[in-house]
Protein backbone atom coordinates (compact mmCIF):
# COMPACT_ATOMS: atom_id res chain seq x y z
CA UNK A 1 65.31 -30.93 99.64
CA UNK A 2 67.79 -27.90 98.85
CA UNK A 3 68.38 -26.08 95.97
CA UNK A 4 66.73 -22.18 95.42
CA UNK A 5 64.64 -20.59 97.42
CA UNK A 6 61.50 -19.38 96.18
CA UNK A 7 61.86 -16.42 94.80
CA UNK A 8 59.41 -13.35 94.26
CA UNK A 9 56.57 -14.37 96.53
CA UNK A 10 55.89 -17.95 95.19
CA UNK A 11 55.19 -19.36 98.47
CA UNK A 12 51.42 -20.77 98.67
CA UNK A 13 49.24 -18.80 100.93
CA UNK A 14 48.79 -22.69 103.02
CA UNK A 15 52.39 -23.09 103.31
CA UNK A 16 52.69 -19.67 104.73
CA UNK A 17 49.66 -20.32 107.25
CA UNK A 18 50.42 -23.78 108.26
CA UNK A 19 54.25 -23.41 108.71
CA UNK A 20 53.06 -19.85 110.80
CA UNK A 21 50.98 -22.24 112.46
CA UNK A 22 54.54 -23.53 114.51
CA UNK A 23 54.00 -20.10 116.34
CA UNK A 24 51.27 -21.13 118.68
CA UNK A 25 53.75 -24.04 120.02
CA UNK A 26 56.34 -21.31 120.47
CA UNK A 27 53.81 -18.93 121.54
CA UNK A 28 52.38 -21.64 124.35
CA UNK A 29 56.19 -22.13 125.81
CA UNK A 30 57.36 -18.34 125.75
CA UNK A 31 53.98 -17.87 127.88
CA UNK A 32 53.26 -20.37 130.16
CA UNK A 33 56.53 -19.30 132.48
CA UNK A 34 55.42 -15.61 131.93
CA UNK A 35 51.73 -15.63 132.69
CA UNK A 36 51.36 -19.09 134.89
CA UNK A 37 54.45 -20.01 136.51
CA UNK A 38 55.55 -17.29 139.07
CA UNK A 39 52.08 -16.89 140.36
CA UNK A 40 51.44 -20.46 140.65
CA UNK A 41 55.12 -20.71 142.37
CA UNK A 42 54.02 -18.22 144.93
CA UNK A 43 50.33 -18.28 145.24
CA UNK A 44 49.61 -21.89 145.03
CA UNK A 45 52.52 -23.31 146.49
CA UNK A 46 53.88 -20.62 148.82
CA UNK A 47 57.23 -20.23 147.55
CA UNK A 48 58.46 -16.81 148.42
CA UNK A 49 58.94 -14.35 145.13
CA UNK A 50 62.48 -13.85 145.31
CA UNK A 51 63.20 -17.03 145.50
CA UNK A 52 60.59 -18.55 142.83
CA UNK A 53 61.77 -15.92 141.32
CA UNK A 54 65.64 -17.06 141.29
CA UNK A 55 64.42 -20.54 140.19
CA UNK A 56 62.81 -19.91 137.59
CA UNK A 57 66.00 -17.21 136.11
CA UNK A 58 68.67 -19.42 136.56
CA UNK A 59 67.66 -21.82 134.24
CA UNK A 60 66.20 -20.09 131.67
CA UNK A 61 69.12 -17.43 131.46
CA UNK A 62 72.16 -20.30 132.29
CA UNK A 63 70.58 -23.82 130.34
CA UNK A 64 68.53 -21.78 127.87
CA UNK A 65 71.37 -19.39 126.27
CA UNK A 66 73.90 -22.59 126.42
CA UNK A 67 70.60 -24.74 124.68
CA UNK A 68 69.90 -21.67 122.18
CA UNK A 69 73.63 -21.57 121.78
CA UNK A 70 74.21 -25.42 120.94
CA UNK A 71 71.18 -25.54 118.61
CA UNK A 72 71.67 -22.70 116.19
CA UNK A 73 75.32 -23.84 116.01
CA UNK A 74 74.68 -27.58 115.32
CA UNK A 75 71.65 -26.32 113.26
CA UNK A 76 73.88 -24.05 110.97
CA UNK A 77 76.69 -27.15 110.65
CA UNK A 78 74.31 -29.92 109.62
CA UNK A 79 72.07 -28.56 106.92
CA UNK A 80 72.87 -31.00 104.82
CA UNK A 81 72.64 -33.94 107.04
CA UNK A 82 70.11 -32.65 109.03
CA UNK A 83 67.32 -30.51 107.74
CA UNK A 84 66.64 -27.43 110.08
CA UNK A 85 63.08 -28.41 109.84
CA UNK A 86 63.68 -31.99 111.34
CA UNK A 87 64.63 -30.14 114.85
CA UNK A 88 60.72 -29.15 114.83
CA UNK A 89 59.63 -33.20 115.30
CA UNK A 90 62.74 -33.04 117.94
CA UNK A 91 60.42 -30.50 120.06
CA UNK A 92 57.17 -32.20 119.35
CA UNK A 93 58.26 -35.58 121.19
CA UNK A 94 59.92 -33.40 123.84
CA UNK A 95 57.53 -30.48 124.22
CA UNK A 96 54.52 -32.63 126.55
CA UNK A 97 57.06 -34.16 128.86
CA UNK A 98 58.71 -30.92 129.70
CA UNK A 99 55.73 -28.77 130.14
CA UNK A 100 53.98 -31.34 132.60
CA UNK A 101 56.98 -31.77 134.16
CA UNK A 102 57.67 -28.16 134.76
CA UNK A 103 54.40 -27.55 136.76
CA UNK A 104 54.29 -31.28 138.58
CA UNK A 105 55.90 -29.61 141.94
CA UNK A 106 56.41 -32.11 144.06
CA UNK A 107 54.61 -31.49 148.39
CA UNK A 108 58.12 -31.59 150.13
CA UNK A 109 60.04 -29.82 151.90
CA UNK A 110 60.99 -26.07 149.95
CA UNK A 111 64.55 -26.72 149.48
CA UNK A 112 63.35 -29.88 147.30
CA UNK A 113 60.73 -27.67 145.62
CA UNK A 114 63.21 -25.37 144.70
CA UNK A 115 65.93 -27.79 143.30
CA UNK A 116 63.00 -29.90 141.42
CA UNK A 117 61.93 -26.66 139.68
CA UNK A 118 65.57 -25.39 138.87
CA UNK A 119 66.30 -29.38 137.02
CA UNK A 120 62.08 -29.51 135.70
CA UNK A 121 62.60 -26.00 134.13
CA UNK A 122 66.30 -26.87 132.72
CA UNK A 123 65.14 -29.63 130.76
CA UNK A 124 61.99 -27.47 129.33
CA UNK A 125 64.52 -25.12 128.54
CA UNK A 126 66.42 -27.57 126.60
CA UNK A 127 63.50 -28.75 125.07
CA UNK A 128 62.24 -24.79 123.82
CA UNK A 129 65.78 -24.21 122.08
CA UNK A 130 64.98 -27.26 120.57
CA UNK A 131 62.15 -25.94 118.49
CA UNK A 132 62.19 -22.38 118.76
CA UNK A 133 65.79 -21.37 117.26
CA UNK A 134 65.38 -23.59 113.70
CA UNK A 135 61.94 -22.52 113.35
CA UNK A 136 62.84 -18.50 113.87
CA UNK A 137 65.72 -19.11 111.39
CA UNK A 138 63.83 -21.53 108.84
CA UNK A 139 61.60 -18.11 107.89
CA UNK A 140 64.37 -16.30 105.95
CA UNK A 141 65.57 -19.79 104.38
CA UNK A 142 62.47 -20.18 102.68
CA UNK A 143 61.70 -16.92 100.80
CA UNK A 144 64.17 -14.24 99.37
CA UNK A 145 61.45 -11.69 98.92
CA UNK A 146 61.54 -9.13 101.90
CA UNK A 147 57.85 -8.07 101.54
CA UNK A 148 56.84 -12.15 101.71
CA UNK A 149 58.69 -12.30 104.39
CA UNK A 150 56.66 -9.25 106.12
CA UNK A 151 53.72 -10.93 105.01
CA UNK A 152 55.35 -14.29 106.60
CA UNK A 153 55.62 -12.20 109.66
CA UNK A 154 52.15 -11.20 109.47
CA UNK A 155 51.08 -14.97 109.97
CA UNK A 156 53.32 -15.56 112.24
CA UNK A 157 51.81 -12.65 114.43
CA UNK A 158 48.78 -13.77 113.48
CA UNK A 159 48.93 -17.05 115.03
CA UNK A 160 50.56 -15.22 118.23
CA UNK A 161 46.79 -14.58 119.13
CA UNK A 162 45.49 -18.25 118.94
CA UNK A 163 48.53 -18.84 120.93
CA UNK A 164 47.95 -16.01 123.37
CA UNK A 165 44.16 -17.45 123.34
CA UNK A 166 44.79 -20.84 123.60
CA UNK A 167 47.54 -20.62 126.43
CA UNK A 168 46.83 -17.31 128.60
CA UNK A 169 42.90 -17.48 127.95
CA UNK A 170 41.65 -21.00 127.89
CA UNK A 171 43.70 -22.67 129.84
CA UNK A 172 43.22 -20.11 132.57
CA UNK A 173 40.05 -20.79 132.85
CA UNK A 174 40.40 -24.28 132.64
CA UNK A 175 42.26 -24.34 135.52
CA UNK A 176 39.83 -21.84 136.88
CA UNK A 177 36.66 -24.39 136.36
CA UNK A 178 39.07 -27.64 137.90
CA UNK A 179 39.54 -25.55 141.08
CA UNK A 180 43.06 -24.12 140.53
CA UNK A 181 45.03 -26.49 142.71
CA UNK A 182 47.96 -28.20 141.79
CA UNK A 183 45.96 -31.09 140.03
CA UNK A 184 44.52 -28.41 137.89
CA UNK A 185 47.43 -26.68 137.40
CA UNK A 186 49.43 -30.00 136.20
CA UNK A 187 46.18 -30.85 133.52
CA UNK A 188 46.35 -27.41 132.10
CA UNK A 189 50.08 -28.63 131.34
CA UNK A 190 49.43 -31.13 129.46
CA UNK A 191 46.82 -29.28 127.26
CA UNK A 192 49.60 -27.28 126.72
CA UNK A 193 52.41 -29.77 125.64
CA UNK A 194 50.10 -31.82 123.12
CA UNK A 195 48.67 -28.63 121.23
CA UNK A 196 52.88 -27.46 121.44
CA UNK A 197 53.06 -31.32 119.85
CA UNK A 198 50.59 -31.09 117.37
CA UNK A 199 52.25 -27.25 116.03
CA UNK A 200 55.11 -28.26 115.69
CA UNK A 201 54.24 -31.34 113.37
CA UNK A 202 51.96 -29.36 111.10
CA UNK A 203 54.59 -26.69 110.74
CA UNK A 204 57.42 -29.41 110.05
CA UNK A 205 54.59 -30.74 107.11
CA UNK A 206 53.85 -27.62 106.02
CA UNK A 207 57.30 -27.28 104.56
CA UNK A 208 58.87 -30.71 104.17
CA UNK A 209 58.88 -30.00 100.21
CA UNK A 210 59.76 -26.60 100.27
CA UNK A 211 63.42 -25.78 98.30
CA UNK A 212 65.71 -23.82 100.94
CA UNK A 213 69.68 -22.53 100.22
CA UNK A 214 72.05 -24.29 101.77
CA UNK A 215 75.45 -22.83 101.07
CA UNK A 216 78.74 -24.66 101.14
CA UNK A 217 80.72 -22.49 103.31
CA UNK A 218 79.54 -23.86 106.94
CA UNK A 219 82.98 -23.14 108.68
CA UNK A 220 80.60 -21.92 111.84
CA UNK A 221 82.03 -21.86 115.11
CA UNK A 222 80.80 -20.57 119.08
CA UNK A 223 83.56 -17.33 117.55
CA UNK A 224 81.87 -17.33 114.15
CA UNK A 225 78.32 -17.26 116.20
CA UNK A 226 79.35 -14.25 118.64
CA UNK A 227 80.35 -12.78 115.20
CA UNK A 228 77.01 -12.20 113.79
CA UNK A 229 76.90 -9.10 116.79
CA UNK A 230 79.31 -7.35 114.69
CA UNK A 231 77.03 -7.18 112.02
CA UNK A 232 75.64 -3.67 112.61
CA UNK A 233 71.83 -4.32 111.52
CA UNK A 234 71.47 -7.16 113.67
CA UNK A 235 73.37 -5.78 116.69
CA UNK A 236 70.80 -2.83 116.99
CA UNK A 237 67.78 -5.09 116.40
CA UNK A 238 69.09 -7.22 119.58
CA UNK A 239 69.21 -3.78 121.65
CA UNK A 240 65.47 -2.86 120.87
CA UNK A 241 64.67 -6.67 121.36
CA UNK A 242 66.60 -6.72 125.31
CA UNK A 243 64.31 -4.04 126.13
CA UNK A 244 61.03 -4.78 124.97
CA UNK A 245 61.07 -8.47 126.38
CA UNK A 246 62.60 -7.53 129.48
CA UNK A 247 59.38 -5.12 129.53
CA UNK A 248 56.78 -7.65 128.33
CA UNK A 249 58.06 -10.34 131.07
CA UNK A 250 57.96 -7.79 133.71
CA UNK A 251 54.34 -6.54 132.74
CA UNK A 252 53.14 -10.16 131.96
CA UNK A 253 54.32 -12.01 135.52
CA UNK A 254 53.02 -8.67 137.48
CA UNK A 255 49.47 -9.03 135.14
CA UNK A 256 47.50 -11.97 137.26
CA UNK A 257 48.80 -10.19 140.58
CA UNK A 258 47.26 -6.56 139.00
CA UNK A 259 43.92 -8.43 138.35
CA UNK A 260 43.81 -10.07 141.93
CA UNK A 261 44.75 -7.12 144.55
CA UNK A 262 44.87 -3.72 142.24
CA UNK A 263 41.73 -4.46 140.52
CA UNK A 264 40.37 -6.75 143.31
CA UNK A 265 39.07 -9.32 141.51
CA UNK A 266 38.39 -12.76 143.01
CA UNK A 267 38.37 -14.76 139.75
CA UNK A 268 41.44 -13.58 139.16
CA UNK A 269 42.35 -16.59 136.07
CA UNK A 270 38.97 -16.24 134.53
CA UNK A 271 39.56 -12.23 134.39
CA UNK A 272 43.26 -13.53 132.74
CA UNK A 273 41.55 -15.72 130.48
CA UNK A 274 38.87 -12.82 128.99
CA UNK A 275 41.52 -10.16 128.73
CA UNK A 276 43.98 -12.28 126.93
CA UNK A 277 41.47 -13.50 124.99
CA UNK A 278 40.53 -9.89 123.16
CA UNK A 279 43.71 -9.10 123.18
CA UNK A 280 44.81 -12.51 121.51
CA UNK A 281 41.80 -11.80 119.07
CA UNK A 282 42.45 -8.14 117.84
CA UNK A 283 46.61 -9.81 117.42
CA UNK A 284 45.03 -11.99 114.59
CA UNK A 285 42.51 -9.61 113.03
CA UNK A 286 44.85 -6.47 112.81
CA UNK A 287 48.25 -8.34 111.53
CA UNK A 288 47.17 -7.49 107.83
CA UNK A 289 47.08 -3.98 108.95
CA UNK A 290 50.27 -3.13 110.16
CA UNK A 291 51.62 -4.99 107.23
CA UNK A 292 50.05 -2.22 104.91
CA UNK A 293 51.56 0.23 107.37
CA UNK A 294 54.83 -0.41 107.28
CA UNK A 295 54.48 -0.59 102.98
CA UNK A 296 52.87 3.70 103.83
CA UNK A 297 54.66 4.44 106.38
CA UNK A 298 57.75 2.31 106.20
CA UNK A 299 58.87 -0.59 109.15
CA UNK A 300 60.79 2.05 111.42
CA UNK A 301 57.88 4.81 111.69
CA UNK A 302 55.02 1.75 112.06
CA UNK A 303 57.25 -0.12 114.81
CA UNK A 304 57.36 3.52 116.50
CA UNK A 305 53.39 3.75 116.26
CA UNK A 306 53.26 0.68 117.80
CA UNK A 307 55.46 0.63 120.59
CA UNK A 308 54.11 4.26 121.67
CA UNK A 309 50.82 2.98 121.52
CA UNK A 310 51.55 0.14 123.81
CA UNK A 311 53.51 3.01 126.03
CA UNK A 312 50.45 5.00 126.45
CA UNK A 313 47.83 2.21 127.20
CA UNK A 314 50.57 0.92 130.10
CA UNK A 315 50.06 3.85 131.58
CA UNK A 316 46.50 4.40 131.40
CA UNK A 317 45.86 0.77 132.38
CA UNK A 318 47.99 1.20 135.51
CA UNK A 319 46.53 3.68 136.72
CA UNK A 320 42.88 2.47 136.10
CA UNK A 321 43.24 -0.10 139.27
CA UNK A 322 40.04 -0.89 140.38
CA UNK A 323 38.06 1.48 137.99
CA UNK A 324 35.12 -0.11 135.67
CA UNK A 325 35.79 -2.94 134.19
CA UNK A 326 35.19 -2.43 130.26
CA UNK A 327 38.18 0.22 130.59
CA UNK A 328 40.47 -2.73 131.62
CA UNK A 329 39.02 -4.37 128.28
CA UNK A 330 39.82 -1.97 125.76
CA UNK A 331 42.92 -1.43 127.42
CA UNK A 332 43.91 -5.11 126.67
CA UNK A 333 42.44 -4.78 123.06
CA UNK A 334 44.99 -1.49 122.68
CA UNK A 335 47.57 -4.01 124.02
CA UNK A 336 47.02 -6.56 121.23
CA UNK A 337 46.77 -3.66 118.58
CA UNK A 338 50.03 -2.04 119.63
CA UNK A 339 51.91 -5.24 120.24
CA UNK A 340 51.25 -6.59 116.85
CA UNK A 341 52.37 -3.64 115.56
CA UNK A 342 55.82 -3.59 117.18
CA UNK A 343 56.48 -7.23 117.68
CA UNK A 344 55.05 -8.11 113.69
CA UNK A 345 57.36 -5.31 112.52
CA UNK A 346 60.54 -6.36 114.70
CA UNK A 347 60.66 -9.99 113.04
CA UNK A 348 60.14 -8.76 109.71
CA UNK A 349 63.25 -6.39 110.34
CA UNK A 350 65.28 -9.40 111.86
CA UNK A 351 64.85 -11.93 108.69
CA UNK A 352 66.23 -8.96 106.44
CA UNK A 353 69.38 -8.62 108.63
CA UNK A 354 69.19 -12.63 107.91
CA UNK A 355 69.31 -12.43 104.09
CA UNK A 356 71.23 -9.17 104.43
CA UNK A 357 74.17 -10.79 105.82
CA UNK A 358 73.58 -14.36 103.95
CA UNK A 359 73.69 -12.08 100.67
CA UNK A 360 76.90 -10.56 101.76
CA UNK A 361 79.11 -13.12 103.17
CA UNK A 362 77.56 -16.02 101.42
CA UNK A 363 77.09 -18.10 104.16
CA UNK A 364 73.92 -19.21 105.76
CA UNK A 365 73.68 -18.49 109.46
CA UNK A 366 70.40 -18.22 110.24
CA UNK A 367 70.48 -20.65 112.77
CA UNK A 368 72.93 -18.67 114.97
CA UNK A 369 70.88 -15.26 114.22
CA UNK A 370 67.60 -17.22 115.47
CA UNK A 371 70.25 -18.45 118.25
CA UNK A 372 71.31 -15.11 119.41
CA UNK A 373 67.41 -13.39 119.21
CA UNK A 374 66.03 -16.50 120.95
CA UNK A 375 68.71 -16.01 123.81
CA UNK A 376 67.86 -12.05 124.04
CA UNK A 377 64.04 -13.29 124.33
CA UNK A 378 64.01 -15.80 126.97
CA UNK A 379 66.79 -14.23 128.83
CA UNK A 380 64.89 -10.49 128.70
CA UNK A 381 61.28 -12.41 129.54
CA UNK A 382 63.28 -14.57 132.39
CA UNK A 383 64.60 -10.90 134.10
CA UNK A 384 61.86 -9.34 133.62
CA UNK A 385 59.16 -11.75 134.59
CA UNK A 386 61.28 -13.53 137.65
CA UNK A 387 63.86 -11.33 139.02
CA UNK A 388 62.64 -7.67 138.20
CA UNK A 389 59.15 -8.77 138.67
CA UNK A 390 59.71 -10.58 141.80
CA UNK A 391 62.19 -7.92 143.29
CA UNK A 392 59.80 -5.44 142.57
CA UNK A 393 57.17 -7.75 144.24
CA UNK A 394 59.42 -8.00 147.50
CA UNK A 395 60.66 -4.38 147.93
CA UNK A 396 57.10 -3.79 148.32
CA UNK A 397 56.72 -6.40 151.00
CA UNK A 398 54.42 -8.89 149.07
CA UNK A 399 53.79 -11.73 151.31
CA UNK A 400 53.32 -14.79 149.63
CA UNK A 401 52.39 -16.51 153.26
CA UNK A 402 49.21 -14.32 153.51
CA UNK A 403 48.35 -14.93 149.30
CA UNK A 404 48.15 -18.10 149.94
CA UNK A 405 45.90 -18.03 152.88
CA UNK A 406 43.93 -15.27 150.97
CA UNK A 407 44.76 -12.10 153.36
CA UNK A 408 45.19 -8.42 151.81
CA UNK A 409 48.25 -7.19 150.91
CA UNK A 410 49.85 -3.83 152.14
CA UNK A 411 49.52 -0.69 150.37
CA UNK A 412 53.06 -0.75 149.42
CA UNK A 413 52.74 -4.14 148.06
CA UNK A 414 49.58 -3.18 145.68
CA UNK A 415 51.81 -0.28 144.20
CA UNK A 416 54.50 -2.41 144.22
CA UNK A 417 52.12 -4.18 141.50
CA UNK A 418 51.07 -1.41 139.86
CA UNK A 419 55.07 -0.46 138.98
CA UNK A 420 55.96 -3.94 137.43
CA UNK A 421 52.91 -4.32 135.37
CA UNK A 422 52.93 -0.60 134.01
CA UNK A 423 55.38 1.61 134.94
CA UNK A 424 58.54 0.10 134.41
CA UNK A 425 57.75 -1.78 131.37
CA UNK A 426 56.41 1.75 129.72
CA UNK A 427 60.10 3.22 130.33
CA UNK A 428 61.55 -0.07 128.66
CA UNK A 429 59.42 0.35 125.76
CA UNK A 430 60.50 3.59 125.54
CA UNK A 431 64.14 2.62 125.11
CA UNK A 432 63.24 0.49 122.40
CA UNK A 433 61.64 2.83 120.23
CA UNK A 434 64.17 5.48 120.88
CA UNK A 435 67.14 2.73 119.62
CA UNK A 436 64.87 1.60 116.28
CA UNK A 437 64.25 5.83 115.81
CA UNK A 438 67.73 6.64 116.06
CA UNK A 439 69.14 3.57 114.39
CA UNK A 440 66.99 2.02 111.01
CA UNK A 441 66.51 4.21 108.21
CA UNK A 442 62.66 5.88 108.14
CA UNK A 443 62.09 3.60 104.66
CA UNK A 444 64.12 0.85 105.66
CA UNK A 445 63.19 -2.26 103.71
CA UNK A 446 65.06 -5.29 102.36
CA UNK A 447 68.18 -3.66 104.36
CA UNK A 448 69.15 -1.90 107.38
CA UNK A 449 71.62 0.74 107.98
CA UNK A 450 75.55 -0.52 108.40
């Protein structure tokens, strides 16, 4: 159904919720590579980092910008033939395949481990655009109030923590309790992929009778797409973005290495599991919060709050190593605080540029926004958690030959750890605050800066 979209804050707080509720599926599949996959590559496995590493990158930078590309394009085109919504029951069939697929690593010879995960982790790269680019874009399509859509944000965030609990907290442990092999491993999978499944669908229902604009002029194009860059607002929101997920994938694929040799735990997924799990839990209890922050203090001043908060616990957390273990826990509740903060605040900002640029050019491209953000995510998680992460990793001299035999890694290597899960993604952070300071107006609401 098209027509006008709802104006003034009409949405009903269950519409908000359940189509929010799409976020855990996106939530499970932005994760699961960035918490699980790496260390299960190298640990469990015993493929070198470097090169689980390079498998892992090549896909999700190469198949997942052409994927994010081809969606939000073909999105944007077909409104009226195809609903942007529709592409969420697209990812639902797809999402269970691809997600058992990705971690069902085959015992053969490493060449053909390598080349199974490159073509395993194309297709669940295909299968992420598929979902993750119409749902982004579908949030500015279906309210033209900019404070609904912070509040849209909000739940969005919100649901970021059941994700966060759901696929870096239980599932952990699952595996944990079903002995962490590849069996294990492969079951914790397919959790994954049906709760993906079951997001996606309530999110699709949520708003199958909701009235969204669809404008005539669709003359979109890969030129028309590359375009939206030159729109000034959305250009500087794609900076900030590069460096913050290039941070939270380095931080995130370093994390269950931190907790096994800096901290030197032995249940090293449980550990995973609890501190994911507060931090997952103060995500969903402090969202209303930083909503009424950014009304005081305006988005660009409460994203700064944030994202210097986050800086600051990095750093402490670090350096904490093997210190007492309810530090580590607050530290992980600062995380959720400050990431809320930042990441709540950052969407909000992104589906203003959306109706900014709809309200000036009078033509919907949403779809190729979501499109371009989406690429800038997976492609700033993929060098950060595989290549940075893993290079990092083997400057050091991490041997992945004596992980998986359980034998202590070198001095080097352990600070090697300590670098990619705190130090480096503190500087990143950094960069990102200083581009949002220097670039969106201290009160900036409905509209950024040209």
């Amino acid at each position: 159904m098209h027509g006008a979209a709802p104006q003034g804050g009409l949405l009903r707080t269950r519409t908000k919720a359940l189509y929010s509720f799409g976020n855990v599926g996106n939530q499970l599949f932005r994760d699961a590579p960035m918490i699980l996959l790496l260390y299960y590559l190298t640990s469990i496995v015993g493929i070198p980092p470097a090169i689980a590493g390079a498998a892992i990158f090549v896909p999700k930078v190469i198949v997942g910008a052409l994927s994010d590309f081809t969606v939000g394009v073909v999105s944007d085109r077909n409104l009226h033939r195809f609903a942007r919504r529709n592409w969420l029951l697209v990812g639902a069939v797809l999402a269970p395949f691809a997600m058992i697929a990705t971690f069902f690593v085959p015992n053969a010879a490493m060449s053909t481990q390598v080349g199974y995960v490159v073509v395993a982790f194309s297709f669940y790269m295909v299968t992420f655009a598929s979902f993750s680019v119409p749902f982004l874009a579908h949030f500015s399509e279906i309210s033209s109030d900019p404070q609904e859509r912070t509040v849209l944000m909000a739940w969005k965030h919100a649901w970021t923590g059941a994700g966060l609990l759901l696929g870096s907290a239980l599932v952990p442990w699952l595996i944990h309790e079903l002995g962490a092999d590849r069996g294990a491993y492969v079951t914790g999978a397919a959790l994954l992929g049906g709760i993906t499944a079951i997001s996606l669908v309530t999110a699709w229902n949520a708003v199958r009778k909701v009235q969204v604009v669809t404008p005539l002029e669709r003359d979109l194009s890969l030129r028309g797409l590359l375009a939206t860059l030159t729109f000034r607002p959305f250009r500087v929101l794609c900076l900030s973005a590069a460096a913050m997920t290039v941070a939270a994938g380095t931080c995130s694929a370093a994390m269950a290495f931190f907790i096994t040799y800096n901290m030197g735990r032995t249940d090293a997924l449980v550990q995973l599991g609890i501190l994911v799990a507060i931090a997952g839990c103060v995500v969903m209890a402090v969202s209303p919060l930083w909503v009424a922050a950014a009304k005081v203090l305006g988005k660009r001043n409460a994203y700064l709050v944030g994202a210097l908060g986050h800086v600051i616990t990095l750093l402490v957390w670090s350096n904490a190593g093997a210190g007492p273990i309810w530090v580590t826990y607050v530290c992980s509740g600062c995380v959720g605080l400050f990431n809320s903060g930042w990441g709540l605040i950052a969407l909000s900002l992104l589906t203003d540029a959306m109706a900014q640029a709809r309200a000036e050019t009078g033509r919907d491209t949403a779809g190729s926004f979501a499109a371009i953000w989406s690429i800038i995510e997976k492609a700033g998680i993929a060098l950060g958690g595989t290549l940075i992460a893993s290079s990092i990793l083997a400057i050091g001299g991490f041997d992945s030959a004596a992980a998986k035999r359980g034998i202590a890694q070198s001095a080097e290597a352990i600070d090697a750890i300590r670098y990619a899960f705190g130090i480096v993604p503190a500087a990143l952070m950094c960069i990102a605050a200083l581009i949002i300071w220097r670039c969106v107006p201290a009160r900036g609401g409905a509209a950024l800066a040209h």
